[in-house]
Each structure stands twice: as C-alpha cells, then as structure tokens.
C-alpha atoms as a PDB file:
ATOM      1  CA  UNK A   1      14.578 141.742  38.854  1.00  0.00           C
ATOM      2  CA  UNK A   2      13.786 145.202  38.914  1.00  0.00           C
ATOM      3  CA  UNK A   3      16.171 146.813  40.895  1.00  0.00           C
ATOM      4  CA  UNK A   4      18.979 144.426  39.483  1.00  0.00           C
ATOM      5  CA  UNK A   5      17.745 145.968  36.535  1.00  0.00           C
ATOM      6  CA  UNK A   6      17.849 149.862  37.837  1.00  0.00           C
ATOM      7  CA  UNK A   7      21.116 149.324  38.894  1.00  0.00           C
ATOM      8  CA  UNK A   8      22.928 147.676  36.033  1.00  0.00           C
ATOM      9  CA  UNK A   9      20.439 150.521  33.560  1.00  0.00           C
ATOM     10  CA  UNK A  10      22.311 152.984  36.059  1.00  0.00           C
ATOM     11  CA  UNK A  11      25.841 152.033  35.414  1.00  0.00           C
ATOM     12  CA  UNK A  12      25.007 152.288  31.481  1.00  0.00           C
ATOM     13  CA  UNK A  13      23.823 155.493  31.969  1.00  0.00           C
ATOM     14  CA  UNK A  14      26.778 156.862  34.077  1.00  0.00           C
ATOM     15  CA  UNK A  15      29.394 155.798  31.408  1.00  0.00           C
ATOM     16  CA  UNK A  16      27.510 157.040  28.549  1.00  0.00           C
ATOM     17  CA  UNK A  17      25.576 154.286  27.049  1.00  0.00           C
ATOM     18  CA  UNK A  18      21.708 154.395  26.008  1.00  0.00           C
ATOM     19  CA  UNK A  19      19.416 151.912  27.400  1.00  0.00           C
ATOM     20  CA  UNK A  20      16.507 150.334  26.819  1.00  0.00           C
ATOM     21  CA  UNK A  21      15.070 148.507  29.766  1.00  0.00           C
ATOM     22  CA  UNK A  22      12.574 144.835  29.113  1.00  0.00           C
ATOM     23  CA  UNK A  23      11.738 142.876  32.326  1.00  0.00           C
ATOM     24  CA  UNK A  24      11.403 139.775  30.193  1.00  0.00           C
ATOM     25  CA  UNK A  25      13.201 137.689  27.532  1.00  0.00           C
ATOM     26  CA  UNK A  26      10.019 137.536  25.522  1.00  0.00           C
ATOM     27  CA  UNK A  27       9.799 141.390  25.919  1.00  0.00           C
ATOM     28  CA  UNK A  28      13.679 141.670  24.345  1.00  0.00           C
ATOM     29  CA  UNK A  29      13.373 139.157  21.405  1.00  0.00           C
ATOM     30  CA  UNK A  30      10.122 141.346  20.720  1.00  0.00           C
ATOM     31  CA  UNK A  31      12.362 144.455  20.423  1.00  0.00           C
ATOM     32  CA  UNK A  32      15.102 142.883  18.907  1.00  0.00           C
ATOM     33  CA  UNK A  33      13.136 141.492  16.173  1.00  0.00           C
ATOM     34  CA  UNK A  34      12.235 144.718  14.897  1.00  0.00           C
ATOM     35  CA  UNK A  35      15.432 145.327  13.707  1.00  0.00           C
ATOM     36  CA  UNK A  36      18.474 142.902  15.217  1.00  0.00           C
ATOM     37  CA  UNK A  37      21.100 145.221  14.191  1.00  0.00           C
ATOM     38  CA  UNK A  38      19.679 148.387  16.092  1.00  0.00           C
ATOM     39  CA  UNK A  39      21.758 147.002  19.775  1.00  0.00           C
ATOM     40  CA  UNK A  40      25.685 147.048  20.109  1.00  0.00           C
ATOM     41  CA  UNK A  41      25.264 144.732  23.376  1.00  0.00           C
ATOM     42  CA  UNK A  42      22.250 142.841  25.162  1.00  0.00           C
ATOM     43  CA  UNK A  43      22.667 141.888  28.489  1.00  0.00           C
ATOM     44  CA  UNK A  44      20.557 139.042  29.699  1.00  0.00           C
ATOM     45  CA  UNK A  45      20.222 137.984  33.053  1.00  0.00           C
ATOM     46  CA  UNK A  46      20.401 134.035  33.546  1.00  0.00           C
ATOM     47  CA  UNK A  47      17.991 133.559  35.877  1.00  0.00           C
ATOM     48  CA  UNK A  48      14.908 135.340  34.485  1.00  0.00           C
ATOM     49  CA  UNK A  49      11.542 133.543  35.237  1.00  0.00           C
ATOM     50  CA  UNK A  50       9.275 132.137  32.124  1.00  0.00           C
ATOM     51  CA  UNK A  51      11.987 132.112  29.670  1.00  0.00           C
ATOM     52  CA  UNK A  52      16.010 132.353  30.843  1.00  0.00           C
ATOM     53  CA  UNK A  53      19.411 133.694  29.894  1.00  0.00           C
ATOM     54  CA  UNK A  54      20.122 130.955  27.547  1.00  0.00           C
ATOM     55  CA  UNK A  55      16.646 130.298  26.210  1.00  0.00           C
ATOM     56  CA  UNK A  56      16.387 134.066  25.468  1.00  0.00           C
ATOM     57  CA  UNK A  57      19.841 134.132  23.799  1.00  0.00           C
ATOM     58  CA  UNK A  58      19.141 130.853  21.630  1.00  0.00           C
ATOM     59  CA  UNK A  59      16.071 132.854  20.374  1.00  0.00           C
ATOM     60  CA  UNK A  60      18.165 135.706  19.348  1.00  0.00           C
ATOM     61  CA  UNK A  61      20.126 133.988  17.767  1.00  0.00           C
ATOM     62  CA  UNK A  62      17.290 132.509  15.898  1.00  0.00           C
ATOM     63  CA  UNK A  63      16.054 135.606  14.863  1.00  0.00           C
ATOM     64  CA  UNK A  64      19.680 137.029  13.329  1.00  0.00           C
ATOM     65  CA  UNK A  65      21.363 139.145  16.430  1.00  0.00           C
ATOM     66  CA  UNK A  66      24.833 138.563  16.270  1.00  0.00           C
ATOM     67  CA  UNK A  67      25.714 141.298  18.315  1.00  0.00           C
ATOM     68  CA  UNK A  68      27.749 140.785  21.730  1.00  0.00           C
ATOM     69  CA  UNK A  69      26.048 139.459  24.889  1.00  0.00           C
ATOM     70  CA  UNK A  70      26.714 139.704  28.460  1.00  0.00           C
ATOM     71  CA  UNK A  71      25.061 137.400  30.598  1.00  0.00           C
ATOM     72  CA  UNK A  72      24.620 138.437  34.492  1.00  0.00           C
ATOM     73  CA  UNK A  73      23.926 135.794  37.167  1.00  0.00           C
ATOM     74  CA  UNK A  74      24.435 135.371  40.403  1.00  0.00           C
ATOM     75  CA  UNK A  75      25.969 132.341  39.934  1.00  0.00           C
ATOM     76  CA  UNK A  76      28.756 130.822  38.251  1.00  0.00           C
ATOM     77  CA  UNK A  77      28.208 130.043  35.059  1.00  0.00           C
ATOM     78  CA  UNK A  78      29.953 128.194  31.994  1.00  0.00           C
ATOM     79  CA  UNK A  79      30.340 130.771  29.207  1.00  0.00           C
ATOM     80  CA  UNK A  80      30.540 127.349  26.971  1.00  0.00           C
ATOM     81  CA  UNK A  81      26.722 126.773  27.502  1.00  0.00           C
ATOM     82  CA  UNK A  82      26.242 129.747  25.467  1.00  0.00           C
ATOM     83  CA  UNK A  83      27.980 129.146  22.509  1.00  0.00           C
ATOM     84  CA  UNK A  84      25.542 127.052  20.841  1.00  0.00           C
ATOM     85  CA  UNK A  85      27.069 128.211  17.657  1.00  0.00           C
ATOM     86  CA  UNK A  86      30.241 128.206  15.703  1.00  0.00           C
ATOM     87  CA  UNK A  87      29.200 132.013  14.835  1.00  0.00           C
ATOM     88  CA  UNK A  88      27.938 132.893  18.414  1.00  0.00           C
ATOM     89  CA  UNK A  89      28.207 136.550  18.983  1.00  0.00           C
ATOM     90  CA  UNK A  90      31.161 137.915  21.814  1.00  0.00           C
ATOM     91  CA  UNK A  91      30.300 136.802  25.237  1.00  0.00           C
ATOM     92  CA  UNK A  92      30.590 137.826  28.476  1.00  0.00           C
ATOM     93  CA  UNK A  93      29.898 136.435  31.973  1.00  0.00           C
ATOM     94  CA  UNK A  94      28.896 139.160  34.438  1.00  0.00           C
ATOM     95  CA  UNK A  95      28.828 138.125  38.157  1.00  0.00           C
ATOM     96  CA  UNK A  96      26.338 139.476  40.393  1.00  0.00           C
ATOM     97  CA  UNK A  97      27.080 141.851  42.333  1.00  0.00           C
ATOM     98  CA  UNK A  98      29.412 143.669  40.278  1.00  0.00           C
ATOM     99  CA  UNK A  99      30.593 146.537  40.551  1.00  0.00           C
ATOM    100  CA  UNK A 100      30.502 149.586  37.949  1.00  0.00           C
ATOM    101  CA  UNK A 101      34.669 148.474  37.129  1.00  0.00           C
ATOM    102  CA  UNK A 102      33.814 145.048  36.547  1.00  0.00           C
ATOM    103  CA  UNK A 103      30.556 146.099  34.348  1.00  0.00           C
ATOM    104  CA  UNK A 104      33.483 148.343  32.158  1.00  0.00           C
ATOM    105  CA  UNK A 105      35.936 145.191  32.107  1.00  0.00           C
ATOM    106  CA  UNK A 106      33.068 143.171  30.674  1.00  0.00           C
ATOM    107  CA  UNK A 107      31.849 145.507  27.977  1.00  0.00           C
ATOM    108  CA  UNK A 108      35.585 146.288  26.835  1.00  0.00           C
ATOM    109  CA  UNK A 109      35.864 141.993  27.121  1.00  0.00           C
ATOM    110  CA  UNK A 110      33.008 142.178  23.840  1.00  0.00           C
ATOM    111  CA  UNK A 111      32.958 145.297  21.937  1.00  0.00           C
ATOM    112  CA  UNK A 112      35.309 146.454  19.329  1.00  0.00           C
ATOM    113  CA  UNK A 113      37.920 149.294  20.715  1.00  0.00           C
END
C-alpha cells in the first residue's frame, strides 16, 4: 500500500536509516538479487497482492539473503510460519498501525547492537 509504505519509509528516514522503496515482492527479490548482502533489514508487508510476505521471503531466501526481516501486517501473525529454515535470518513481527517506538523496538528486536 502506498501510503503504508510512505509512512513506514518516513519513520526510517526520521531515525536515520536509508531506504529504498518497491511496491511489490517481485520488485524486492529483483533488487535484492543484485547483490543480497547490500540490505541490513527488509521489511515485507504480509498482505501484498500477486506475491505475499511469506512467498516473497521464501524467495529471498532462495536467492541467499540472510539478512533480518520484519514482516508488517495488520493482522496477527505466527512468526513460526516464517522460519522455513533452520538458518532463517532474525525476524520480526510488526503490527499495523505501529507507531514510530514500536518500529525502533522491532529493528533493535533483529539487528546487532
């Protein structure tokens, strides 16, 4: 969703992280390919149309990122149905709407201090 997507690109931007935006999984794992090492964190949304949360993150995982992962819904959703892998990258659940404190708290929850 666009503005879901403003928003959360906002909050980055206001505690000093660099973002690139995609409005698609397809559009990520075409980034990401390029070089799957270039992103300290992806965050997917789960409920993207044509391809979602966990089909996008299955297909970076398929292509090498290893990097953390926070996945945004606005639902409640099982952090175990993304660790499809005994090596699965850090994970985070973000719950829509969330608030700039809770976007922190998640990105602390995956990256190294």
């Amino acid at each position: 969703d666009d503005m879901v997507r403003f928003v959360c690109s906002g909050m980055l931007h206001m505690i000093h992280h660099e973002v690139v935006e995609v409005s698609s999984g397809a559009g990520a794992l075409d980034i990401v390919r390029k070089d799957t090492a270039a992103f300290d964190v992806i965050f997917l949304d789960d409920g993207m149309p044509e391809m979602d949360g966990l089909e996008t993150f299955r297909n970076l995982l398929q292509i090498g990122y290893r990097n953390p992962v926070v996945i945004c819904s606005g639902r409640d959703v099982s952090i175990d149905a993304f660790q499809v892998l005994p090596d699965s990258p850090p994970l985070a659940v973000l719950i829509k709407p969330f608030t700039i404190q809770r976007l922190q708290a998640a990105l602390a929850s995956v990256l190294p201090r």
